[in-house]
C-alpha atoms as a PDB file:
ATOM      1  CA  UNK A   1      -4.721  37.421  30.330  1.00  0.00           C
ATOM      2  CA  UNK A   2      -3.329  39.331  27.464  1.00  0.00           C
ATOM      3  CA  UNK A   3      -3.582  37.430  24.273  1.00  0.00           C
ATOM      4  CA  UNK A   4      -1.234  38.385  21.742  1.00  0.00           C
ATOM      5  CA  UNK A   5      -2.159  39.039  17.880  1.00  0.00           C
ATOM      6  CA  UNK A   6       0.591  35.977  17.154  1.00  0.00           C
ATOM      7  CA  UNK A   7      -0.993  33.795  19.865  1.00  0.00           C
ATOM      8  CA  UNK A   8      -4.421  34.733  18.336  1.00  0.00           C
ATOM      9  CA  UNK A   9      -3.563  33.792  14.652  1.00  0.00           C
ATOM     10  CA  UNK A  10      -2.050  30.657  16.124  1.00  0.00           C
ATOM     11  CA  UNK A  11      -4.904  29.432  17.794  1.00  0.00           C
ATOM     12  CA  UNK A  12      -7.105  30.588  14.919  1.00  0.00           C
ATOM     13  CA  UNK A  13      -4.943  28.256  12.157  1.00  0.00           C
ATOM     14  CA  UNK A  14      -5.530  25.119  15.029  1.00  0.00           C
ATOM     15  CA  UNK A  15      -9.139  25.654  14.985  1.00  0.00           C
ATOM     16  CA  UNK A  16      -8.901  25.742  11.412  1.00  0.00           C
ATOM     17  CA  UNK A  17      -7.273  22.971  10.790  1.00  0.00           C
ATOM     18  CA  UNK A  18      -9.411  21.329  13.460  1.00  0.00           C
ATOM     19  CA  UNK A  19     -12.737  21.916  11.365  1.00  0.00           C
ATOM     20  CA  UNK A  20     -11.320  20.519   8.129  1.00  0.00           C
ATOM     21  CA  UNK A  21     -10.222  17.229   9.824  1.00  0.00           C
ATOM     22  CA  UNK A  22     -13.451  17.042  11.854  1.00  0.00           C
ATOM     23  CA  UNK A  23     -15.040  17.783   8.406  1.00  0.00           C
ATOM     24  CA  UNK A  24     -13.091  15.148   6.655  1.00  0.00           C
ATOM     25  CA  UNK A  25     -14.040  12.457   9.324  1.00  0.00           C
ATOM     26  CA  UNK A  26     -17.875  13.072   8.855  1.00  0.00           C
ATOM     27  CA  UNK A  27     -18.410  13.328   5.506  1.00  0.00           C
ATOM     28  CA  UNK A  28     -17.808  10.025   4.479  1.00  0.00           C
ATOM     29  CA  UNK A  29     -20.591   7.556   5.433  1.00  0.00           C
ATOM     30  CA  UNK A  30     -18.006   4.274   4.108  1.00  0.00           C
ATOM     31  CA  UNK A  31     -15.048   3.118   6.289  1.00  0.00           C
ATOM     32  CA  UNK A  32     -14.195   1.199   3.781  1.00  0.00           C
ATOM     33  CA  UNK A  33     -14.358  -0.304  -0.077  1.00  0.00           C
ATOM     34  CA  UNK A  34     -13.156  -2.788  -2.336  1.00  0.00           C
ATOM     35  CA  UNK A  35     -13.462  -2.401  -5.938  1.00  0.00           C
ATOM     36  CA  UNK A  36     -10.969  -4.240  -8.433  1.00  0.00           C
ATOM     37  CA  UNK A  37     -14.137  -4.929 -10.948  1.00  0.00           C
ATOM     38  CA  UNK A  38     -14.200  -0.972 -11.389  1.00  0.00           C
ATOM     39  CA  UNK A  39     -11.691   0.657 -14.479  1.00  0.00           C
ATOM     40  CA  UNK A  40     -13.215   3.799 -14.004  1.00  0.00           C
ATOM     41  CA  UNK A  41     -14.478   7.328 -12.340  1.00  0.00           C
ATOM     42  CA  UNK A  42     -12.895   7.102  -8.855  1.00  0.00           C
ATOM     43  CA  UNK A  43     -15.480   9.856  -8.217  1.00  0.00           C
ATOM     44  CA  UNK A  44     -18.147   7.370  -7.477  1.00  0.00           C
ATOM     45  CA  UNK A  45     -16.648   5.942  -4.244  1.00  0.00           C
ATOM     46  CA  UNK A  46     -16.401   9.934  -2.939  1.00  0.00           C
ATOM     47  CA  UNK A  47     -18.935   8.331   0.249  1.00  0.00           C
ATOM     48  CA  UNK A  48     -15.875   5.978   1.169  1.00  0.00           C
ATOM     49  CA  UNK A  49     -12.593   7.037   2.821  1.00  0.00           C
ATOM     50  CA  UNK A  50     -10.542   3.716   2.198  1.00  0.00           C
ATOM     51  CA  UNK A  51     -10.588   2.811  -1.283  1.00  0.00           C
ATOM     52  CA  UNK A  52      -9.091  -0.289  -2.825  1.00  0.00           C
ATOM     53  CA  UNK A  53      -8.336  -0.092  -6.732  1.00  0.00           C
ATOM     54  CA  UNK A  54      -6.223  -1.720  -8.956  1.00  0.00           C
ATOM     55  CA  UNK A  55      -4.846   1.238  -9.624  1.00  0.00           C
ATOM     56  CA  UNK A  56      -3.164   0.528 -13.469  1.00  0.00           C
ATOM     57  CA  UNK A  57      -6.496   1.742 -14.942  1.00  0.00           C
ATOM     58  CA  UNK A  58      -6.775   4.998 -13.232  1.00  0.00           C
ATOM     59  CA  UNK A  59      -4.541   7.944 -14.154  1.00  0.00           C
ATOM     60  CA  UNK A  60      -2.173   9.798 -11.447  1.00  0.00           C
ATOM     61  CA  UNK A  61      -4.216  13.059 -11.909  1.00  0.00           C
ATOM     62  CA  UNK A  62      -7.726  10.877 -11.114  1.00  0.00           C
ATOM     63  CA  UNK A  63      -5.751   9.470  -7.953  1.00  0.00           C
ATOM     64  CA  UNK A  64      -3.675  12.597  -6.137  1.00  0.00           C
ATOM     65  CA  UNK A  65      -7.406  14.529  -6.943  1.00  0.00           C
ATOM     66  CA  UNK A  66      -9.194  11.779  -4.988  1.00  0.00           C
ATOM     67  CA  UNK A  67      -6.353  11.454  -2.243  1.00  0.00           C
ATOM     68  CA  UNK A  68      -6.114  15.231  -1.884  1.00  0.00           C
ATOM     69  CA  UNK A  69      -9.931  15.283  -0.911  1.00  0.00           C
ATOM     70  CA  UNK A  70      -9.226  13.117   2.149  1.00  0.00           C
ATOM     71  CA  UNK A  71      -9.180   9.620   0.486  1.00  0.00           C
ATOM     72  CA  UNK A  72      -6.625   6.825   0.961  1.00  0.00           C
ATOM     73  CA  UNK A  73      -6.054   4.811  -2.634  1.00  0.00           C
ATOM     74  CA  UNK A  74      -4.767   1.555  -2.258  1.00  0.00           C
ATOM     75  CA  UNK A  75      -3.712  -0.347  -5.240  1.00  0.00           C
ATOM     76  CA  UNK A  76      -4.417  -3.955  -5.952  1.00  0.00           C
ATOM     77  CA  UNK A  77      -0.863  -5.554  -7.116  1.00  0.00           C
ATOM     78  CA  UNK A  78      -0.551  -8.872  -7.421  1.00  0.00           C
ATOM     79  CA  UNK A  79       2.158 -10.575  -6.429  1.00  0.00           C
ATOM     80  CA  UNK A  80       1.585 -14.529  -5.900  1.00  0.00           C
ATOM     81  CA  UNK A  81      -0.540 -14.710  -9.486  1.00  0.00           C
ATOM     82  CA  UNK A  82      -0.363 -13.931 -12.985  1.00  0.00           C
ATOM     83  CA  UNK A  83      -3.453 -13.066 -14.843  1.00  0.00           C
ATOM     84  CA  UNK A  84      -3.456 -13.937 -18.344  1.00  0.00           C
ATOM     85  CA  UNK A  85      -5.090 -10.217 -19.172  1.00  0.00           C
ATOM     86  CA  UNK A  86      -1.880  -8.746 -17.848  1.00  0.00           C
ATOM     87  CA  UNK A  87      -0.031  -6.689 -20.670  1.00  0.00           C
ATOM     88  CA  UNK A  88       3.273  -8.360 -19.041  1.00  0.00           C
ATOM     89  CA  UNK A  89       1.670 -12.262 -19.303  1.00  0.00           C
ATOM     90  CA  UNK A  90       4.058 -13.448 -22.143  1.00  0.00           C
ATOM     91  CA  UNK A  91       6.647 -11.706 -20.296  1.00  0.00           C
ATOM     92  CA  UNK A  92       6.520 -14.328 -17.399  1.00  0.00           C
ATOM     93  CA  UNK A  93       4.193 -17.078 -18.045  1.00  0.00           C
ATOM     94  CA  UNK A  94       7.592 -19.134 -17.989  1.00  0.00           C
ATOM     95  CA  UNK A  95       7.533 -18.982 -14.473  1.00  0.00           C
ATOM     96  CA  UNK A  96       3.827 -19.902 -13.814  1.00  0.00           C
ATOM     97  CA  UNK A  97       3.769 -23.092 -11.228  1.00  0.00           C
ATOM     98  CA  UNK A  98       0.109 -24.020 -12.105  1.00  0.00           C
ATOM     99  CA  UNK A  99      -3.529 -23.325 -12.345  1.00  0.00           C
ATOM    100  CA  UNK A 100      -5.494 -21.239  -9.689  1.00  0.00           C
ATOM    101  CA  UNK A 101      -8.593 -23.050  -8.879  1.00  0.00           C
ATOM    102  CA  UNK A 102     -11.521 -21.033  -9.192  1.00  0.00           C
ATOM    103  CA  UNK A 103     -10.132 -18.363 -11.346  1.00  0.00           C
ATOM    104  CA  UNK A 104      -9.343 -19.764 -15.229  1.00  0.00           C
ATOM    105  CA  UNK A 105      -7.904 -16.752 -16.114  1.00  0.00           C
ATOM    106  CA  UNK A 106      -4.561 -16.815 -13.129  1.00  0.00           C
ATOM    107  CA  UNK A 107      -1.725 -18.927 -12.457  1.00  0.00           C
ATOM    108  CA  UNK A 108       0.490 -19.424  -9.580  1.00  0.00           C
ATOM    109  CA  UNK A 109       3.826 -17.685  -9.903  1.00  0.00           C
ATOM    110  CA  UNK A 110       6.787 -19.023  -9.193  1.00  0.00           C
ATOM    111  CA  UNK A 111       7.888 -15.943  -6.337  1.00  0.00           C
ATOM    112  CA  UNK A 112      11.450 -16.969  -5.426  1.00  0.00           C
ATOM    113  CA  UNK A 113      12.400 -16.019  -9.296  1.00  0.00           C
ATOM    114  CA  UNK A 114      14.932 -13.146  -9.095  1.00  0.00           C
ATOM    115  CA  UNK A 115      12.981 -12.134 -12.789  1.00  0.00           C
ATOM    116  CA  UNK A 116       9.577 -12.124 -11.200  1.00  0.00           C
ATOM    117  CA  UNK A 117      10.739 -10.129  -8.054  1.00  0.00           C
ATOM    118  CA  UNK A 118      12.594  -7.462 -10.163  1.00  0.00           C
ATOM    119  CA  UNK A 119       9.554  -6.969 -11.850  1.00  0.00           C
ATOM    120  CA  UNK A 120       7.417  -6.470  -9.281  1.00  0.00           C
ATOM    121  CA  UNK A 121       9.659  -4.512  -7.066  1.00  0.00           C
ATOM    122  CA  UNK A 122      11.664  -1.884  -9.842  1.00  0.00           C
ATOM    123  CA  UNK A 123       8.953  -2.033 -12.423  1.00  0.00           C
ATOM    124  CA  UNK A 124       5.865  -2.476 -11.466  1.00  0.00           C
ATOM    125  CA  UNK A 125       5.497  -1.167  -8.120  1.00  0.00           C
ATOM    126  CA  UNK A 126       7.135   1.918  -8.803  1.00  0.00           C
ATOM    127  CA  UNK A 127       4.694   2.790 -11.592  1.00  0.00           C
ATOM    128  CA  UNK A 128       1.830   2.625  -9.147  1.00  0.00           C
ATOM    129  CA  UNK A 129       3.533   4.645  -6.302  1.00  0.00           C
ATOM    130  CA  UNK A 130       4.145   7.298  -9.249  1.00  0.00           C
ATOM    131  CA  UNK A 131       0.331   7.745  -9.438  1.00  0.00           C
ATOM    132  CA  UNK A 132      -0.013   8.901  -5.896  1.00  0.00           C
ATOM    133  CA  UNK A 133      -1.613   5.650  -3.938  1.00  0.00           C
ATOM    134  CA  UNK A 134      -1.604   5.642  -0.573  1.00  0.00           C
ATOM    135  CA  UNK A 135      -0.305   2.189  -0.090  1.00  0.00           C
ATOM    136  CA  UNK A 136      -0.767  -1.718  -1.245  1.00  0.00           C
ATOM    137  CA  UNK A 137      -3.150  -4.102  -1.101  1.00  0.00           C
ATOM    138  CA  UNK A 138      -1.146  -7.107  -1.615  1.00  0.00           C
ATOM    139  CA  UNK A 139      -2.718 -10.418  -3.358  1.00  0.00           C
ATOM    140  CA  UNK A 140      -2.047 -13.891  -3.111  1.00  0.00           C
ATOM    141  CA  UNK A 141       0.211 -14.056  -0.598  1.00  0.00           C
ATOM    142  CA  UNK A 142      -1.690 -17.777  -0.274  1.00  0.00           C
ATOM    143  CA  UNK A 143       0.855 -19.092  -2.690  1.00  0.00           C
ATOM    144  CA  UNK A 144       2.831 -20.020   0.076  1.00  0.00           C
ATOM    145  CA  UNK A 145       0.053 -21.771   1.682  1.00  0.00           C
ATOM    146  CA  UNK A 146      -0.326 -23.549  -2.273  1.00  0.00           C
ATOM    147  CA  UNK A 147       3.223 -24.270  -2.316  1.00  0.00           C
ATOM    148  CA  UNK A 148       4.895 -24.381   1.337  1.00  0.00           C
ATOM    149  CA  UNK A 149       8.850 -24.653   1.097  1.00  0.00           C
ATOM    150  CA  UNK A 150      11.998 -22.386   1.550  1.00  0.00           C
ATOM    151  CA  UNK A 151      12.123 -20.887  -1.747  1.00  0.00           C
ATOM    152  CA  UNK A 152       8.822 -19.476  -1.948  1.00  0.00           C
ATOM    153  CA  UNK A 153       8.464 -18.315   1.841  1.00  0.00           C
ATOM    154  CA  UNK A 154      12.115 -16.515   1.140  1.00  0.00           C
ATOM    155  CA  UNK A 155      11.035 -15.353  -2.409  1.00  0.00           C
ATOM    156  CA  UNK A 156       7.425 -13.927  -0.874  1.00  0.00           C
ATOM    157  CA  UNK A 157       9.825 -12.764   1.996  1.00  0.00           C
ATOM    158  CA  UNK A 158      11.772 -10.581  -0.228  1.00  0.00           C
ATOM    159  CA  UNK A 159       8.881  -9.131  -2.258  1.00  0.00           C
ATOM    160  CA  UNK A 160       6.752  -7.973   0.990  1.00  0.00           C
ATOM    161  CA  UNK A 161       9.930  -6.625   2.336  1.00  0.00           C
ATOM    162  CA  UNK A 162      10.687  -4.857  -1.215  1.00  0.00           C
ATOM    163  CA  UNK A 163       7.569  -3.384  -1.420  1.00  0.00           C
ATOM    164  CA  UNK A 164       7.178  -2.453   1.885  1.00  0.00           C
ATOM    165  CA  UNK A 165      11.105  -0.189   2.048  1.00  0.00           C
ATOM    166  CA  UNK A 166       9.089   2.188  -0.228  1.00  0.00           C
ATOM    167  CA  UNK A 167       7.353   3.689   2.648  1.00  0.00           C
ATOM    168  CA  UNK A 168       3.876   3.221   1.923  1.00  0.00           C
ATOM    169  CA  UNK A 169       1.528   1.229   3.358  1.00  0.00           C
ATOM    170  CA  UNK A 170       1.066  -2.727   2.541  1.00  0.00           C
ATOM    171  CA  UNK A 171      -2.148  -4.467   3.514  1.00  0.00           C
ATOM    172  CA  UNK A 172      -1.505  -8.213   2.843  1.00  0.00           C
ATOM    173  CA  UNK A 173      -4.568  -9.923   1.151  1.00  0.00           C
ATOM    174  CA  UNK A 174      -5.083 -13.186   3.725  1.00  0.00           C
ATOM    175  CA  UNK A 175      -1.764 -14.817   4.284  1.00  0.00           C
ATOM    176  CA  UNK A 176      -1.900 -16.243   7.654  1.00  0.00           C
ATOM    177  CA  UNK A 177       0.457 -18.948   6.682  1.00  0.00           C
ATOM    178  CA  UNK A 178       2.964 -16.828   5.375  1.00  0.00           C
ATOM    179  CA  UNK A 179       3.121 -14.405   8.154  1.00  0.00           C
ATOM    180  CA  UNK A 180       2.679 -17.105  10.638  1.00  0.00           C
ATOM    181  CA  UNK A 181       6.316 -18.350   9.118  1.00  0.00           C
ATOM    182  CA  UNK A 182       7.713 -15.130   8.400  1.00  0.00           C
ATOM    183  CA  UNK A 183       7.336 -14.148  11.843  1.00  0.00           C
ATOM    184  CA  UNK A 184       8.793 -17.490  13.260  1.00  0.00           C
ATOM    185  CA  UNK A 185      11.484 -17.864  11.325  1.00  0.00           C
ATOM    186  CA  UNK A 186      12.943 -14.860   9.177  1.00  0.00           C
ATOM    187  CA  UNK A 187      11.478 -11.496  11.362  1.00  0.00           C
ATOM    188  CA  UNK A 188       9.169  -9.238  12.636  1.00  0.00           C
ATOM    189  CA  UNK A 189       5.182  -8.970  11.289  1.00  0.00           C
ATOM    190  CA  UNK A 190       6.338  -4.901  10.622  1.00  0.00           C
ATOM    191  CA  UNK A 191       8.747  -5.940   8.190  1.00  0.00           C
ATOM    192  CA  UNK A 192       6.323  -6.509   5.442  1.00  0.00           C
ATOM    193  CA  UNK A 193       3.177  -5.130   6.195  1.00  0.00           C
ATOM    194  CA  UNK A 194       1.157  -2.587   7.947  1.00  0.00           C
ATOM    195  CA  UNK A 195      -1.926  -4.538   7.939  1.00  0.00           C
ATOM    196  CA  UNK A 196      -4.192  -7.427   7.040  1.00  0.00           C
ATOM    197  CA  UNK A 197      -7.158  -8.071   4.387  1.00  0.00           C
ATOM    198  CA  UNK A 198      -9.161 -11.160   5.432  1.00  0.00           C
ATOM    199  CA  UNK A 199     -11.732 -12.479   2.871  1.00  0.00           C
ATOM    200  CA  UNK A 200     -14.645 -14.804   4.255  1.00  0.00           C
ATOM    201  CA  UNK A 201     -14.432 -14.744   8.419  1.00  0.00           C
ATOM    202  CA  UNK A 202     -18.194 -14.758   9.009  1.00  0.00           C
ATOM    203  CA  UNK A 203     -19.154 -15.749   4.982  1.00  0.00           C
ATOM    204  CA  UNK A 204     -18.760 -18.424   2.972  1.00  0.00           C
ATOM    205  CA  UNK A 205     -18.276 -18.995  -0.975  1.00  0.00           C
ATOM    206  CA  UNK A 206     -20.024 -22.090  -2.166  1.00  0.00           C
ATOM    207  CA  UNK A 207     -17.700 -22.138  -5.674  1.00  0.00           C
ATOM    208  CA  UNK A 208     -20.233 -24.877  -6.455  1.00  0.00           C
ATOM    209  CA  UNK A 209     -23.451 -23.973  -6.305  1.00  0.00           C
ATOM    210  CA  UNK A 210     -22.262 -20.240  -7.188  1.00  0.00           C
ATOM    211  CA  UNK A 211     -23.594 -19.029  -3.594  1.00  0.00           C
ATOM    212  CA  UNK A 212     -22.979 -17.453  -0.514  1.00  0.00           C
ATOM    213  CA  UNK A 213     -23.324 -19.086   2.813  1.00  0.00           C
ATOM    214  CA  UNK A 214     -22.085 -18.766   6.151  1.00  0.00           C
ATOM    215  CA  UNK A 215     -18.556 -19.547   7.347  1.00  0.00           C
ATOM    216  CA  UNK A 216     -18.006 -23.213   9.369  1.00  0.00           C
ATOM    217  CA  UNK A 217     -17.436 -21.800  13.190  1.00  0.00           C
ATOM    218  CA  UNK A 218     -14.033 -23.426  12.896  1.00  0.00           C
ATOM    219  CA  UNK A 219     -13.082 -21.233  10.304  1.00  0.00           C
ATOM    220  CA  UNK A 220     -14.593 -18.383  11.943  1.00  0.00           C
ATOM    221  CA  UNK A 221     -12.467 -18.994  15.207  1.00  0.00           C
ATOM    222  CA  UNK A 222      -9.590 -19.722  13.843  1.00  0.00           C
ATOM    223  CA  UNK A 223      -9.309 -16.304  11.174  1.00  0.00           C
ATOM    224  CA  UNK A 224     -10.471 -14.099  14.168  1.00  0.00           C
ATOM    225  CA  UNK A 225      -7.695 -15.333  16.316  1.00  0.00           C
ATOM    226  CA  UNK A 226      -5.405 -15.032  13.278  1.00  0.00           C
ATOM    227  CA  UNK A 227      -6.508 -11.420  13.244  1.00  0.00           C
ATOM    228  CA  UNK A 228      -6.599 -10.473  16.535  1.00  0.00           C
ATOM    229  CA  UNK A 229      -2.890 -11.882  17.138  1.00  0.00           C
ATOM    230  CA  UNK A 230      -1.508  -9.418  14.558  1.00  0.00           C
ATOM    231  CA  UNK A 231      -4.690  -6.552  15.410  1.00  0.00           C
ATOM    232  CA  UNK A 232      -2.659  -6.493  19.389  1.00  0.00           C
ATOM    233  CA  UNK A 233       1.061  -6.366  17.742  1.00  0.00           C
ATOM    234  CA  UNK A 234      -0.642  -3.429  16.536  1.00  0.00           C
ATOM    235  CA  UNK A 235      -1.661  -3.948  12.697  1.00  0.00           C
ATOM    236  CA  UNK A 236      -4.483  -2.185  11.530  1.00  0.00           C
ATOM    237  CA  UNK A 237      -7.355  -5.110  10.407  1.00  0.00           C
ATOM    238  CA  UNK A 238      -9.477  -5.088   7.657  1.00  0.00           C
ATOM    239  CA  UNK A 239     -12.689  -8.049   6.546  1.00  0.00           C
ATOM    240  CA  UNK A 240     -13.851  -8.493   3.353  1.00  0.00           C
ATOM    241  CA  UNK A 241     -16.994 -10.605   3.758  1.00  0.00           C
ATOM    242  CA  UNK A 242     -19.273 -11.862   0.642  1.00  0.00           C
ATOM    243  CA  UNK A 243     -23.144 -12.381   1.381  1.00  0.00           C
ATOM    244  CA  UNK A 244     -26.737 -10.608   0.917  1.00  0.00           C
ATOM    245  CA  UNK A 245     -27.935 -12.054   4.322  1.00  0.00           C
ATOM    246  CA  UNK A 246     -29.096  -9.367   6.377  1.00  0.00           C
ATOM    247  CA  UNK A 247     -28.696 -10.894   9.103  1.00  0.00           C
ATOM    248  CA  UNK A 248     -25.198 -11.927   8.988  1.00  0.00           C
ATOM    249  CA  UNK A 249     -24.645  -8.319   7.727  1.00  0.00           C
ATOM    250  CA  UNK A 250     -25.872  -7.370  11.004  1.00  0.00           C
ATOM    251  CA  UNK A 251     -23.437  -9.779  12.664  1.00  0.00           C
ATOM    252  CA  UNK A 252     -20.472  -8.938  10.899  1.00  0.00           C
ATOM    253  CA  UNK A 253     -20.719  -5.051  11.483  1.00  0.00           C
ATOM    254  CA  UNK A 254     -21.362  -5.278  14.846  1.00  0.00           C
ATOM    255  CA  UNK A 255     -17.922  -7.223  15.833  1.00  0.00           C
ATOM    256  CA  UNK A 256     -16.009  -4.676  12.953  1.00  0.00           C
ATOM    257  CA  UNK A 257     -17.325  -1.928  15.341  1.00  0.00           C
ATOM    258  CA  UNK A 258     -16.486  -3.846  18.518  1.00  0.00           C
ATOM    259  CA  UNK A 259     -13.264  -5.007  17.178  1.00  0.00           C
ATOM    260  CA  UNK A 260     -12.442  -1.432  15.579  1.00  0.00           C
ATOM    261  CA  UNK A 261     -11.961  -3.206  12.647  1.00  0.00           C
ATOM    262  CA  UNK A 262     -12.435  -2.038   8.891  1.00  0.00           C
ATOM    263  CA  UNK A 263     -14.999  -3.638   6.816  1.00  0.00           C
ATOM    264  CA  UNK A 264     -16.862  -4.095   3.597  1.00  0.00           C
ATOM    265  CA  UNK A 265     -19.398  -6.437   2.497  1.00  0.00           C
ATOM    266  CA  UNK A 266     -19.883  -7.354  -1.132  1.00  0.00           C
ATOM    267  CA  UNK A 267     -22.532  -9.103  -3.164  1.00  0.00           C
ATOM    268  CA  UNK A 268     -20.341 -10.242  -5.834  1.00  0.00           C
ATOM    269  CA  UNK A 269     -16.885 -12.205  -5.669  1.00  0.00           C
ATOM    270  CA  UNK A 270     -16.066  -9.668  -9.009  1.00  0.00           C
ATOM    271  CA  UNK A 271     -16.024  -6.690  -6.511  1.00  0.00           C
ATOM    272  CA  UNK A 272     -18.105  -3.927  -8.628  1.00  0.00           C
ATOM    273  CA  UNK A 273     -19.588  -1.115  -7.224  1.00  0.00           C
END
């Protein structure tokens, strides 16, 4: 067979392009990371293809540089809470609906507030997209679990939705209640995300004795079937587990692999590197 010099350039530029994904895939020994403690030098997560940020302390250049080398950014934004470290707290802490156990420093926003959800969705979501992320990871979500009634499931409702007409994608932090009641009563799961963050399936944070244990297997049953519902509607799945016990480790990475789930395991709750 006669092979062309077009047909020849053309299946030169496929084998090409072939080597520099193949190349991509391999040279990143982490899936997957989780780093809102870190403010700087996205250059030390260059082993780990899925990197979460909050991405107000890095600059756009930092971010399309990183992306452009076969990363995915996403950026933390916060949309159920209001930290009080926030350059915008004074702005809103009208609407705060009260404290955040565990965390001193957050409050529980008030989501149905058309002030809060302009805010998020023409102000501050649009100044992350600007740096070049590759999607959300949504937070606190779980204030519809806090505070289950109309207003805040529609309010939450609108905000997921918001952020998620800009195209990019939206992995909701937890949120089984929500999208268990989105998806009864006001639409489909694909309205408002693309996929799902679940802290603690296998671990367990002992907020008392400042430890890490092992999740209760009723807990552990109960978040894997949350996950696999949405994982077969076709969401991609994410854990984020907390514990130093190589064993459980062990445990936890070998049903990510089975599940083809995404995964990282941290030994703080302040997620540094």
């Amino acid at each position: 067979m006669k092979i062309t010099t077009k047909l020849l350039i053309l299946l030169l530029c496929i084998l090409l392009v072939a080597t520099i994904f193949v190349a991509r895939r391999h040279k990143f020994s982490k899936d997957y990371g989780v780093y809102l403690g870190v403010t700087e030098n996205l250059e030390q997560f260059s082993d780990t293809q899925i990197v979460v940020v909050d991405a107000q302390y890095f600059s756009a250049d930092e971010i399309n540089s990183f992306v452009a080398d076969g990363h995915k950014v996403y950026s933390y934004i916060n949309v159920g809470s209001l930290e009080n470290f926030r350059d915008y707290y004074s702005r809103f802490d009208d609407l705060c609906l009260g404290d955040y156990e565990h965390w001193d420093e957050e409050k529980w926003m008030d989501v149905s507030s058309p002030k809060w959800q302009d805010f998020i969705l023409n102000e501050l979501a649009p100044s992350l997209i600007d740096k070049g992320i590759s999607g959300f990871f949504v937070d606190n979500s779980d204030v519809y679990y806090k505070y289950q009634n109309d207003d805040i499931l529609c309010g939450l409702a609108t905000i997921m939705k918001g952020l998620k007409s800009y195209n990019n994608e939206i992995i909701i932090n937890g949120g089984d209640v929500f999208m268990d009641a989105y998806t009864q009563k006001l639409g489909s799961w694909d309205d408002v995300i693309t996929g799902i963050n679940q802290e603690s399936v296998f671990s367990y944070i002992d907020w008392d004795n400042n430890s890490f244990e092992t999740a209760e297997k009723s807990d552990r049953e109960y978040f894997e079937n949350y996950l696999k519902k949405y994982s077969s509607l076709g969401a991609d799945i994410f854990l984020l587990e907390y514990t130093t016990d190589s064993k459980l480790i062990d445990e936890i990475t070998q049903y990510c692999k089975k599940q083809g789930y995404h995964f990282y395991i941290s030994d703080s709750v302040e997620l540094t590197y």
